[in-house]
PDB file of N, CA and C in Angstrom:
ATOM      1  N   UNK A   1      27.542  40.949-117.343  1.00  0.00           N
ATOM      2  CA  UNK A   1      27.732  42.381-117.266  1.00  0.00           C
ATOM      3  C   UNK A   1      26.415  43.122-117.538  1.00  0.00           C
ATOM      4  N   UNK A   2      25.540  42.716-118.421  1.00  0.00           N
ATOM      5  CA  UNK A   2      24.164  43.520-118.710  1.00  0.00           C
ATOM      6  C   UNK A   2      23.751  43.220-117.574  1.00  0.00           C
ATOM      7  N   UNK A   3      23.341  41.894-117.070  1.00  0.00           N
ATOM      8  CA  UNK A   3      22.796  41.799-115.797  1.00  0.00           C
ATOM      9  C   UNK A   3      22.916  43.238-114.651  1.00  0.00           C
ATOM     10  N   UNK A   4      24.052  43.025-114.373  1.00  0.00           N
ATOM     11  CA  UNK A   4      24.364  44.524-113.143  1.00  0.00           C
ATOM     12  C   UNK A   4      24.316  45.362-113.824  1.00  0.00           C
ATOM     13  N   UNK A   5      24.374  45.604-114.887  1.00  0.00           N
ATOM     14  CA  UNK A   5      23.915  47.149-115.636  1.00  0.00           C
ATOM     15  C   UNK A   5      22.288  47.349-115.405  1.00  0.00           C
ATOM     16  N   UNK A   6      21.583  46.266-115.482  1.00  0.00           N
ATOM     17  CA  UNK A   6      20.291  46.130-115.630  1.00  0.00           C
ATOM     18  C   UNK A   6      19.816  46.960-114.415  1.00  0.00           C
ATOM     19  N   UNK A   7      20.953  45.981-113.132  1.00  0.00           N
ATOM     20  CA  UNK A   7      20.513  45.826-111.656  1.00  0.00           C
ATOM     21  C   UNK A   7      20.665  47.329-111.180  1.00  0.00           C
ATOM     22  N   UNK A   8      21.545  47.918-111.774  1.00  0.00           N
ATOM     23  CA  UNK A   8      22.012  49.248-111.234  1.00  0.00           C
ATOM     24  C   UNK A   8      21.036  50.343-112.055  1.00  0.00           C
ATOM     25  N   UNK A   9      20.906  50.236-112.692  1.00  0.00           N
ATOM     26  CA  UNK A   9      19.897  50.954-113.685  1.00  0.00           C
ATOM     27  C   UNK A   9      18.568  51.200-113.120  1.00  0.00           C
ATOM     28  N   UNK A  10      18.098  49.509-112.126  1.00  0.00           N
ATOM     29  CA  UNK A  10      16.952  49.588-111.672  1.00  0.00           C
ATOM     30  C   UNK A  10      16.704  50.450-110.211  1.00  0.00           C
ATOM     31  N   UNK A  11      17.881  50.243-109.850  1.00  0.00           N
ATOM     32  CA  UNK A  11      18.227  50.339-108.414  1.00  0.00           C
ATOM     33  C   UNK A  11      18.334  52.147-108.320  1.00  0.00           C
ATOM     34  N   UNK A  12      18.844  52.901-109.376  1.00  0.00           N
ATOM     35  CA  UNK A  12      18.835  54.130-110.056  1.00  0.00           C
ATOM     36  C   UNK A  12      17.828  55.041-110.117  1.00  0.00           C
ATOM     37  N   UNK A  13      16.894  54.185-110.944  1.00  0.00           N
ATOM     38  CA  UNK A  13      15.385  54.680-111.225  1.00  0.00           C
ATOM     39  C   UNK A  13      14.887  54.749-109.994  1.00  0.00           C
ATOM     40  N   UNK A  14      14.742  53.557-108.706  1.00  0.00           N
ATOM     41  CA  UNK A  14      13.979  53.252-107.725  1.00  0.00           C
ATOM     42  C   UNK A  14      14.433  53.971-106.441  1.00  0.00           C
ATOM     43  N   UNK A  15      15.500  54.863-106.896  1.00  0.00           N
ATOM     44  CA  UNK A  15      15.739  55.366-105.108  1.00  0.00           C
ATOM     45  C   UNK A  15      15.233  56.634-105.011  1.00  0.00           C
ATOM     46  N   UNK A  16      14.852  57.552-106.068  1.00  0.00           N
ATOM     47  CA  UNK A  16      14.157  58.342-106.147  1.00  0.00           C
ATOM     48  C   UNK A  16      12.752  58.475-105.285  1.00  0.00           C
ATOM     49  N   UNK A  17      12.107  57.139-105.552  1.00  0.00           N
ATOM     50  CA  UNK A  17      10.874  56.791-105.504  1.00  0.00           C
ATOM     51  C   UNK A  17      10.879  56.699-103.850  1.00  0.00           C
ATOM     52  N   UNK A  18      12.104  55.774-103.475  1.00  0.00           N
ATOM     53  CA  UNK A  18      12.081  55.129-102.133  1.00  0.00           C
ATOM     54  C   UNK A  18      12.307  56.554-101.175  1.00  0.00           C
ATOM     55  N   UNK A  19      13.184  57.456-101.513  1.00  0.00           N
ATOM     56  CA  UNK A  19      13.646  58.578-100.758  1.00  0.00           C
ATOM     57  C   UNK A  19      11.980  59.485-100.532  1.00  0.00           C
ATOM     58  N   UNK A  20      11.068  59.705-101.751  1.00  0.00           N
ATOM     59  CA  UNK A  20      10.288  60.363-102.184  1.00  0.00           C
ATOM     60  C   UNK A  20       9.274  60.055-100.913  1.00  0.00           C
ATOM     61  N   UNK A  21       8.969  58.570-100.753  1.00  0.00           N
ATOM     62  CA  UNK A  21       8.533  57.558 -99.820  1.00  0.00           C
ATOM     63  C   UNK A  21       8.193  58.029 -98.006  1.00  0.00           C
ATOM     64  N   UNK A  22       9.844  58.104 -98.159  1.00  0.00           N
ATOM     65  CA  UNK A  22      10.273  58.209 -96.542  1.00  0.00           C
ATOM     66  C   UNK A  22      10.061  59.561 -95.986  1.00  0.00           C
ATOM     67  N   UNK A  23      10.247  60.534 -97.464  1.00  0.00           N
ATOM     68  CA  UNK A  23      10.345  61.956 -96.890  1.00  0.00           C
ATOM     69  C   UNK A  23       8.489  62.197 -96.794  1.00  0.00           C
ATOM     70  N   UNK A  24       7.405  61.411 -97.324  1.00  0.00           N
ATOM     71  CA  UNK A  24       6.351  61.753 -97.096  1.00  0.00           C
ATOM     72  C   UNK A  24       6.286  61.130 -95.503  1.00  0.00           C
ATOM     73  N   UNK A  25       6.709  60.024 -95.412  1.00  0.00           N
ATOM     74  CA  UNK A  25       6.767  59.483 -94.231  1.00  0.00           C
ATOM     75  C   UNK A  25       6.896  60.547 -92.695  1.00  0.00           C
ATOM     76  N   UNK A  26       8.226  60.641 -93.020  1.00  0.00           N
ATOM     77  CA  UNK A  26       8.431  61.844 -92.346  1.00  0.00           C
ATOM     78  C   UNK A  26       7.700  62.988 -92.061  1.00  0.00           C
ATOM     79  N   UNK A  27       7.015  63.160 -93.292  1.00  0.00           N
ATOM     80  CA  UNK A  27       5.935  64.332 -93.146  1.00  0.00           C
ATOM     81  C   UNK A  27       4.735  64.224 -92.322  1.00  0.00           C
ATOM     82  N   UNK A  28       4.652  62.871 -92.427  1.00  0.00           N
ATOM     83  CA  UNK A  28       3.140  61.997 -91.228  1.00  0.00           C
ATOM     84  C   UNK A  28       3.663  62.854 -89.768  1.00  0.00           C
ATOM     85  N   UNK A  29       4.729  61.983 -89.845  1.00  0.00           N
ATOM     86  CA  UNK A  29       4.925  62.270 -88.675  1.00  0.00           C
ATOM     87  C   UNK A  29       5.343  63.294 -88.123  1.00  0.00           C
ATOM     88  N   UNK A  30       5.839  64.281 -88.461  1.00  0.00           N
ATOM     89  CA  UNK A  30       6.017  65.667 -88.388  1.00  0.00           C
ATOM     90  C   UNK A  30       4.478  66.422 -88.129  1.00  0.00           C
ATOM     91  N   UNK A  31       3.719  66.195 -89.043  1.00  0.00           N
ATOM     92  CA  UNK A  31       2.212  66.513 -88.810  1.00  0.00           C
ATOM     93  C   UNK A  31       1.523  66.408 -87.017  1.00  0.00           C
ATOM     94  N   UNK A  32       1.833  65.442 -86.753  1.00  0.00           N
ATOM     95  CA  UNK A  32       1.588  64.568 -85.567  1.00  0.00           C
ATOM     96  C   UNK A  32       2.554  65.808 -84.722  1.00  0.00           C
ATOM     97  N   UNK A  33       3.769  65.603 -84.454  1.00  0.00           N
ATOM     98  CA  UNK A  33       4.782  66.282 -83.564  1.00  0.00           C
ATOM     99  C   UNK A  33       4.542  67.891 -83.173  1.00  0.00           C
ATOM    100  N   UNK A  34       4.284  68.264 -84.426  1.00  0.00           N
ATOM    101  CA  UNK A  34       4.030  69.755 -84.508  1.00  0.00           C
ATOM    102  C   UNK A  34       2.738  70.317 -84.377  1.00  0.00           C
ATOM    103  N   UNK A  35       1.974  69.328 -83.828  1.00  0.00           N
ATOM    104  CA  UNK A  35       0.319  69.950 -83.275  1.00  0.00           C
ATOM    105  C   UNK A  35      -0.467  70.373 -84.619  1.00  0.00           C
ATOM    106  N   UNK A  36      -0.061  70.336 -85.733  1.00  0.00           N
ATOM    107  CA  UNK A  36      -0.886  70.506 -86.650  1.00  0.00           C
ATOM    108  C   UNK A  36      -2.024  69.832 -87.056  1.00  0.00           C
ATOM    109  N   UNK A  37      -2.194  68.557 -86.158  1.00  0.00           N
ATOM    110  CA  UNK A  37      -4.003  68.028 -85.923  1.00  0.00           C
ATOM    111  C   UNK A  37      -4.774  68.697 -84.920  1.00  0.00           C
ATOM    112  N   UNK A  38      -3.910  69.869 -84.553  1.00  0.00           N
ATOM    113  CA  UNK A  38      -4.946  71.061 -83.242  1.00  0.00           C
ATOM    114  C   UNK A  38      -6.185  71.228 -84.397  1.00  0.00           C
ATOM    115  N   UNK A  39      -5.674  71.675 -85.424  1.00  0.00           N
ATOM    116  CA  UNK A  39      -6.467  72.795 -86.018  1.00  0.00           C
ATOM    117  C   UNK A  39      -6.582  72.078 -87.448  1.00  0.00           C
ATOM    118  N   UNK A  40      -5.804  71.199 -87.903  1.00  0.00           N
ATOM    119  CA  UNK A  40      -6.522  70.953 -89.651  1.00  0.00           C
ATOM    120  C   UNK A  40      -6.611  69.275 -89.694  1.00  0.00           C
ATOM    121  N   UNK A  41      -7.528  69.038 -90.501  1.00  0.00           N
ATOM    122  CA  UNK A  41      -7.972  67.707 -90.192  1.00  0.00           C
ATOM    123  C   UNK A  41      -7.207  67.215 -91.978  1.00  0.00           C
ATOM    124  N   UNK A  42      -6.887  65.701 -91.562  1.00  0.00           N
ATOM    125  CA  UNK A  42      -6.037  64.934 -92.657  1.00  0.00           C
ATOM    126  C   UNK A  42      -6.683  63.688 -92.706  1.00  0.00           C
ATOM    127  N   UNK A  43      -7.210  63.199 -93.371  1.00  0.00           N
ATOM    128  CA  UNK A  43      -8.148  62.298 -92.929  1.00  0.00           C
ATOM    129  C   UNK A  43      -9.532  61.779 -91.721  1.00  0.00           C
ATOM    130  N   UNK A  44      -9.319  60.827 -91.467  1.00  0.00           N
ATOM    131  CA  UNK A  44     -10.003  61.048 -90.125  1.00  0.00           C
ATOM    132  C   UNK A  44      -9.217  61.837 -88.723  1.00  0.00           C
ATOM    133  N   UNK A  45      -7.965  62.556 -89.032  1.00  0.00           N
ATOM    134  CA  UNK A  45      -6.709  62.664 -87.781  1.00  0.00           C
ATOM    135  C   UNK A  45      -7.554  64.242 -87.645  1.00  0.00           C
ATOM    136  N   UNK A  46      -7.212  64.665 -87.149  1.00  0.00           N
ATOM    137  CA  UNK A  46      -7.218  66.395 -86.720  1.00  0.00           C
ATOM    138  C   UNK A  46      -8.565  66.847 -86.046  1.00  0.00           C
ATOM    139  N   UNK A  47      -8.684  68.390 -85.946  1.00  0.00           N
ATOM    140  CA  UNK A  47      -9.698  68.989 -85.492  1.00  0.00           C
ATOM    141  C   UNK A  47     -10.124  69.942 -86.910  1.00  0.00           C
ATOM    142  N   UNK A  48     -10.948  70.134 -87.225  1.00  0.00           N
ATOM    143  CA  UNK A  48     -11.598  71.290 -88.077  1.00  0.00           C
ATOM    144  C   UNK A  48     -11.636  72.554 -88.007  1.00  0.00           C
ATOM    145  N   UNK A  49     -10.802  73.194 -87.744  1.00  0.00           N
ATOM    146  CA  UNK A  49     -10.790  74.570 -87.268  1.00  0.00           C
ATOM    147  C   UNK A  49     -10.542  75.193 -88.802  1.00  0.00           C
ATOM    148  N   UNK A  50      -9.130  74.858 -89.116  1.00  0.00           N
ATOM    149  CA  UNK A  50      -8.598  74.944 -90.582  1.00  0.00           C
ATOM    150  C   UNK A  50      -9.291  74.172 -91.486  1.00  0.00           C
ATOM    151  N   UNK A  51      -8.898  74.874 -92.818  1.00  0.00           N
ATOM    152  CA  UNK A  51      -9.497  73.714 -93.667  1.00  0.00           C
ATOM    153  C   UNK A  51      -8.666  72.628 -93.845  1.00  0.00           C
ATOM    154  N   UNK A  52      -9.823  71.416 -94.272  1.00  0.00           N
ATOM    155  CA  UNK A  52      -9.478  70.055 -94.430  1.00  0.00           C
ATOM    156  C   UNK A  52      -8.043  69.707 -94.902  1.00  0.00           C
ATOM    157  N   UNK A  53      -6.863  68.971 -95.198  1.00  0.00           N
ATOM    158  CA  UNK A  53      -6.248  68.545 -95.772  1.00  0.00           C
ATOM    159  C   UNK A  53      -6.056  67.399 -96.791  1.00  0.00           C
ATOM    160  N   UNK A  54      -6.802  66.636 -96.520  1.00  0.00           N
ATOM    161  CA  UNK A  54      -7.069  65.595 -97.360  1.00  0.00           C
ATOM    162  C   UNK A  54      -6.893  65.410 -98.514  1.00  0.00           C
ATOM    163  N   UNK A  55      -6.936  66.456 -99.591  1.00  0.00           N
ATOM    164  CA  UNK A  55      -6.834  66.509-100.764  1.00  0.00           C
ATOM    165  C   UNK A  55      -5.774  67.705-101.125  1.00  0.00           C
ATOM    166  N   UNK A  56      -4.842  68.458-100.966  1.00  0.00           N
ATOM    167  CA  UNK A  56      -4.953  69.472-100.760  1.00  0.00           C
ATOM    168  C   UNK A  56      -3.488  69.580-101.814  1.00  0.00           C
ATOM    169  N   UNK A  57      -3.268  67.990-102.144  1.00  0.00           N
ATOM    170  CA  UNK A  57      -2.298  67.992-102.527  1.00  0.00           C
ATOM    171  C   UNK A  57      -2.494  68.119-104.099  1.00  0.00           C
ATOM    172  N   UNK A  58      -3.829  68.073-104.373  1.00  0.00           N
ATOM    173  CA  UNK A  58      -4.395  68.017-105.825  1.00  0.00           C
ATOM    174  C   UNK A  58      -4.059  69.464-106.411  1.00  0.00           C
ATOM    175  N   UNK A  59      -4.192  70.393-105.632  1.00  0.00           N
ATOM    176  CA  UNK A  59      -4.940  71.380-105.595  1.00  0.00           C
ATOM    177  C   UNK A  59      -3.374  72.710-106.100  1.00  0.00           C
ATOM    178  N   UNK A  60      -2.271  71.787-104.851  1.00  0.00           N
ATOM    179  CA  UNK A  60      -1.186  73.004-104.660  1.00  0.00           C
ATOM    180  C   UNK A  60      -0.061  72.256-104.686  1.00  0.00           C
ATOM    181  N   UNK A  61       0.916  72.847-105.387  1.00  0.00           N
ATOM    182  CA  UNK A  61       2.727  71.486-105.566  1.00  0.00           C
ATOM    183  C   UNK A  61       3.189  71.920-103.929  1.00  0.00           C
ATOM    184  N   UNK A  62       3.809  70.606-103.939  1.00  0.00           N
ATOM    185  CA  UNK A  62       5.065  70.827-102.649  1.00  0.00           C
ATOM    186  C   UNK A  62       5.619  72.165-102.392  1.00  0.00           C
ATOM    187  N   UNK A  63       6.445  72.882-103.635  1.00  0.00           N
ATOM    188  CA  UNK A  63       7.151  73.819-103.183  1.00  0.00           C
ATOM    189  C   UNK A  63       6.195  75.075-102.593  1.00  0.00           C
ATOM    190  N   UNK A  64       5.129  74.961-103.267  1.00  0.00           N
ATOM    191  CA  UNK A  64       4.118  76.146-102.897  1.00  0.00           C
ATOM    192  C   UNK A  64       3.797  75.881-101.014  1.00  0.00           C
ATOM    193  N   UNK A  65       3.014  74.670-101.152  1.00  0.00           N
ATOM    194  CA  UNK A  65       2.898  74.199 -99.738  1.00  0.00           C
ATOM    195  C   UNK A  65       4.354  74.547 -98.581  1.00  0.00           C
ATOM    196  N   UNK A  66       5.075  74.145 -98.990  1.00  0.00           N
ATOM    197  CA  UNK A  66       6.404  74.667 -98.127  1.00  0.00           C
ATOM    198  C   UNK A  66       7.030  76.187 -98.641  1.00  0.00           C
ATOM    199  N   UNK A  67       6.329  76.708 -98.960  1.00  0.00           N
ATOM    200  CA  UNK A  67       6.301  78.188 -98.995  1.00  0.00           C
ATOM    201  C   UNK A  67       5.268  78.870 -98.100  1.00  0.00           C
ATOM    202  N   UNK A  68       4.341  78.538 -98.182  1.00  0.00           N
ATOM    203  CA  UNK A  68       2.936  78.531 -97.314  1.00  0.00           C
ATOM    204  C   UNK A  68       3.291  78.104 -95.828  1.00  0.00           C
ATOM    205  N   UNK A  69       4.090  77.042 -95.300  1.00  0.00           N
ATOM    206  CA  UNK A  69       4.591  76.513 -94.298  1.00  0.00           C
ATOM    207  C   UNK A  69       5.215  77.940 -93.905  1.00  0.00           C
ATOM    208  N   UNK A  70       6.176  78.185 -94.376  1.00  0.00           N
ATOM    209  CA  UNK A  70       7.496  78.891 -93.533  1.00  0.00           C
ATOM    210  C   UNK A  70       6.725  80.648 -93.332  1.00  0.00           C
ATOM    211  N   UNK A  71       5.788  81.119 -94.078  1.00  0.00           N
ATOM    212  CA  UNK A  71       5.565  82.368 -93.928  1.00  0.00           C
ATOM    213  C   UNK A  71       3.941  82.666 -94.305  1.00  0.00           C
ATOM    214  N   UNK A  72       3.188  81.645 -94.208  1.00  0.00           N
ATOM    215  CA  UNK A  72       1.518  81.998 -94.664  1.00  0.00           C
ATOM    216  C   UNK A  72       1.179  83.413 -95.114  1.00  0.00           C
ATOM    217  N   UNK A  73       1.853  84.229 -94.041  1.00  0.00           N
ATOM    218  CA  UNK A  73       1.115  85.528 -94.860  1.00  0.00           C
ATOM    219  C   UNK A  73       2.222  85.938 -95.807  1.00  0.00           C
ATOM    220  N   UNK A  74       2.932  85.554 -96.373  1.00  0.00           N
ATOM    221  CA  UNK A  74       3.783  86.046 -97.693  1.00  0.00           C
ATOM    222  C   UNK A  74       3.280  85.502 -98.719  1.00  0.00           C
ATOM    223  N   UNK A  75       2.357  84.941 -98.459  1.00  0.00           N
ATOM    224  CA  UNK A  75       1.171  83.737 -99.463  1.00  0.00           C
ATOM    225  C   UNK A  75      -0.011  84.379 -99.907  1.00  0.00           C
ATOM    226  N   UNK A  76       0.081  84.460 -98.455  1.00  0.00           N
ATOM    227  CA  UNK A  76      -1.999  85.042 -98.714  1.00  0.00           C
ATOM    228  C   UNK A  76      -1.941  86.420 -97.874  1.00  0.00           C
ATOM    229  N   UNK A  77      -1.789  87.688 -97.770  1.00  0.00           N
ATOM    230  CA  UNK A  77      -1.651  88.462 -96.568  1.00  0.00           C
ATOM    231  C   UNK A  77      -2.909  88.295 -95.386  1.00  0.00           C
ATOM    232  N   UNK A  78      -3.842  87.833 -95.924  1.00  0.00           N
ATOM    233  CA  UNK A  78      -5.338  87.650 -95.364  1.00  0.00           C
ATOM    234  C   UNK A  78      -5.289  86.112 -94.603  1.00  0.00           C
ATOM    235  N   UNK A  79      -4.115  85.318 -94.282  1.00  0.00           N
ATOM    236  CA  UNK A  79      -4.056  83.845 -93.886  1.00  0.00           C
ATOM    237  C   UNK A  79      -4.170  84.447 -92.256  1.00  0.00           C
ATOM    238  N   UNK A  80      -5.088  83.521 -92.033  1.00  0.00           N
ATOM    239  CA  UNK A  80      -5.152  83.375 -90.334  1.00  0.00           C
ATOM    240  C   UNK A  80      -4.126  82.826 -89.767  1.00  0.00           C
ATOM    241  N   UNK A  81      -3.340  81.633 -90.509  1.00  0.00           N
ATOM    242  CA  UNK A  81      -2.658  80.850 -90.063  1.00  0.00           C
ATOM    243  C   UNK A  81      -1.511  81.684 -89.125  1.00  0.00           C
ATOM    244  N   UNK A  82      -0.964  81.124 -88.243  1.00  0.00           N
ATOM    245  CA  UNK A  82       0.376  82.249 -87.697  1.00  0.00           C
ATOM    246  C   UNK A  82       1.987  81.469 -88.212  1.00  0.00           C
ATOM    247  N   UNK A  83       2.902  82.087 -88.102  1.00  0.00           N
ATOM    248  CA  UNK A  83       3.686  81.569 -89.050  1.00  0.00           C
ATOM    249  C   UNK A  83       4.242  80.482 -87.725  1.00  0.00           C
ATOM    250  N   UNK A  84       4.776  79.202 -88.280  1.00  0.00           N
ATOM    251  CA  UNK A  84       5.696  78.324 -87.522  1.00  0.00           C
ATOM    252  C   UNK A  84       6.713  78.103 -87.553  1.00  0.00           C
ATOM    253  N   UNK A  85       7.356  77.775 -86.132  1.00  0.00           N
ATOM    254  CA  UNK A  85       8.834  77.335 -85.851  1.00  0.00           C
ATOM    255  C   UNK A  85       8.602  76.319 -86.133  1.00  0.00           C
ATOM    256  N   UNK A  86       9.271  75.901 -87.321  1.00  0.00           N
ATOM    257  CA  UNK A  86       9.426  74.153 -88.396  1.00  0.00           C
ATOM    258  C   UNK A  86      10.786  74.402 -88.598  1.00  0.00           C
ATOM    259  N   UNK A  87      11.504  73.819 -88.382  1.00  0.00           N
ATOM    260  CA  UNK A  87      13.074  73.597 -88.523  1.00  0.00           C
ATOM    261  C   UNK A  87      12.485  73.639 -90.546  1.00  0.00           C
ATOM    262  N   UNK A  88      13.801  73.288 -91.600  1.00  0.00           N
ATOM    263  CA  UNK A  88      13.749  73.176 -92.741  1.00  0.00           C
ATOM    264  C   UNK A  88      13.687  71.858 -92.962  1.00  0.00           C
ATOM    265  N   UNK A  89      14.024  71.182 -92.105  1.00  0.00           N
ATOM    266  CA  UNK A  89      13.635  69.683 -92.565  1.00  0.00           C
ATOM    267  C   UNK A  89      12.018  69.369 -92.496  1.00  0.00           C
ATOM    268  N   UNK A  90      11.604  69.707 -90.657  1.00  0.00           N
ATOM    269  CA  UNK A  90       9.922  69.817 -91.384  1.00  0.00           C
ATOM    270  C   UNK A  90       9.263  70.201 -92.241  1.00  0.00           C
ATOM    271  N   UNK A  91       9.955  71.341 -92.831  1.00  0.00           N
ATOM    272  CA  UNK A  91       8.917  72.027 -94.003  1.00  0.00           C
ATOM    273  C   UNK A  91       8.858  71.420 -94.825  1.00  0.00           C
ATOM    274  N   UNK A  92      10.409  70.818 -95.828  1.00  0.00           N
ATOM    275  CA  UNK A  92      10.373  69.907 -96.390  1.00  0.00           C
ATOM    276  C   UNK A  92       9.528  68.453 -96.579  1.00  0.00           C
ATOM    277  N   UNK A  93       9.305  67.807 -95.281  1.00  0.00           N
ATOM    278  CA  UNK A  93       8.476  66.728 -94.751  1.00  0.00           C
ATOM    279  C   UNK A  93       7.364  67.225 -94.893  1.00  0.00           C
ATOM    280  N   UNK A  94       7.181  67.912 -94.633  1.00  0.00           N
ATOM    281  CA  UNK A  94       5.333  68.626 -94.418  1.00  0.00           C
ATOM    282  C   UNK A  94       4.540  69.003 -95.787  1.00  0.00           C
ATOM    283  N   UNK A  95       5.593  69.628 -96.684  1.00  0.00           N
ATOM    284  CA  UNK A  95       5.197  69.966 -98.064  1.00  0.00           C
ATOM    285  C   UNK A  95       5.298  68.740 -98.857  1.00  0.00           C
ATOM    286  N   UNK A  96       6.013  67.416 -98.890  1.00  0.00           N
ATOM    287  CA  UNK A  96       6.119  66.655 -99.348  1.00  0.00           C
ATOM    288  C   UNK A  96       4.601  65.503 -98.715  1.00  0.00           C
ATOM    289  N   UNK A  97       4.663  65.678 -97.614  1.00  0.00           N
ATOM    290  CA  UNK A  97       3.619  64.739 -97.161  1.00  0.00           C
ATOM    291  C   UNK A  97       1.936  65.525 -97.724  1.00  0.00           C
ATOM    292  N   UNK A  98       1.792  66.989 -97.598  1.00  0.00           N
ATOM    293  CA  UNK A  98       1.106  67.213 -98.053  1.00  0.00           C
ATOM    294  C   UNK A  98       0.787  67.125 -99.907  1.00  0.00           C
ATOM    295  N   UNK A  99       1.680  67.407-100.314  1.00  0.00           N
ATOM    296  CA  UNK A  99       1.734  67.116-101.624  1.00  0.00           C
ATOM    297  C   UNK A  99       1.585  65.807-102.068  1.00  0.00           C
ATOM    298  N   UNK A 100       1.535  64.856-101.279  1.00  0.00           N
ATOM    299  CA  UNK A 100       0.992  63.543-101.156  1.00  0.00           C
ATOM    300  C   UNK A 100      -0.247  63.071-101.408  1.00  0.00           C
ATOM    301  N   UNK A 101      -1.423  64.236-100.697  1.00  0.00           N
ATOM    302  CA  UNK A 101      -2.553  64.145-100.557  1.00  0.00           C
ATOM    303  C   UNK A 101      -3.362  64.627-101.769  1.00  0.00           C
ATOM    304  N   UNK A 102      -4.026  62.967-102.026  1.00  0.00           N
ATOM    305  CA  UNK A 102      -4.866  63.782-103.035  1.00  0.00           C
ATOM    306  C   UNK A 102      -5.992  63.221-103.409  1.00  0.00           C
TER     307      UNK A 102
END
């Protein structure tokens, strides 16, 4: 009985992690789909127009980043960025994958 208490306990702690995982995953690839390597570079991926991403996750949490996603200028009124059609699951993906980066 401790055994599967153990097992479930572990399995508990770890899906957090695994979900946490997939939804950055998702965010890759969302990045990719939604033309957002037109203009901001994520490693070696993108163009430089925007600033870099690479780190960006050091800098700003998820929820901010997917606040920034859905309305840039309710962020910054001075953002060049223009606002995007991202369903809520991308934003989610996108703020999580960025919040990744660091």
């Amino acid at each position: 009985m401790t055994r599967i208490l153990a097992a479930l306990l572990l399995v508990a702690v770890a899906a957090p992690a695994w979900a946490q995982e997939a939804l950055v995953e998702e965010g890759r690839q969302a990045f990719t789909k939604n033309g957002c390597h037109g203009c901001r570079t994520l490693g070696r991926m993108g163009t430089p127009i925007g600033p870099d991403l690479s780190h960006v996750g050091a800098k700003y949490s998820p929820a901010y980043l997917e606040r920034w996603l859905r309305d840039p200028a309710s962020v910054r009124p001075s953002a060049h960025m223009p606002t995007l059609e991202l369903t809520d699951a991308d934003v989610r993906a996108l703020g999580a994958y960025f919040g990744a980066q660091r």
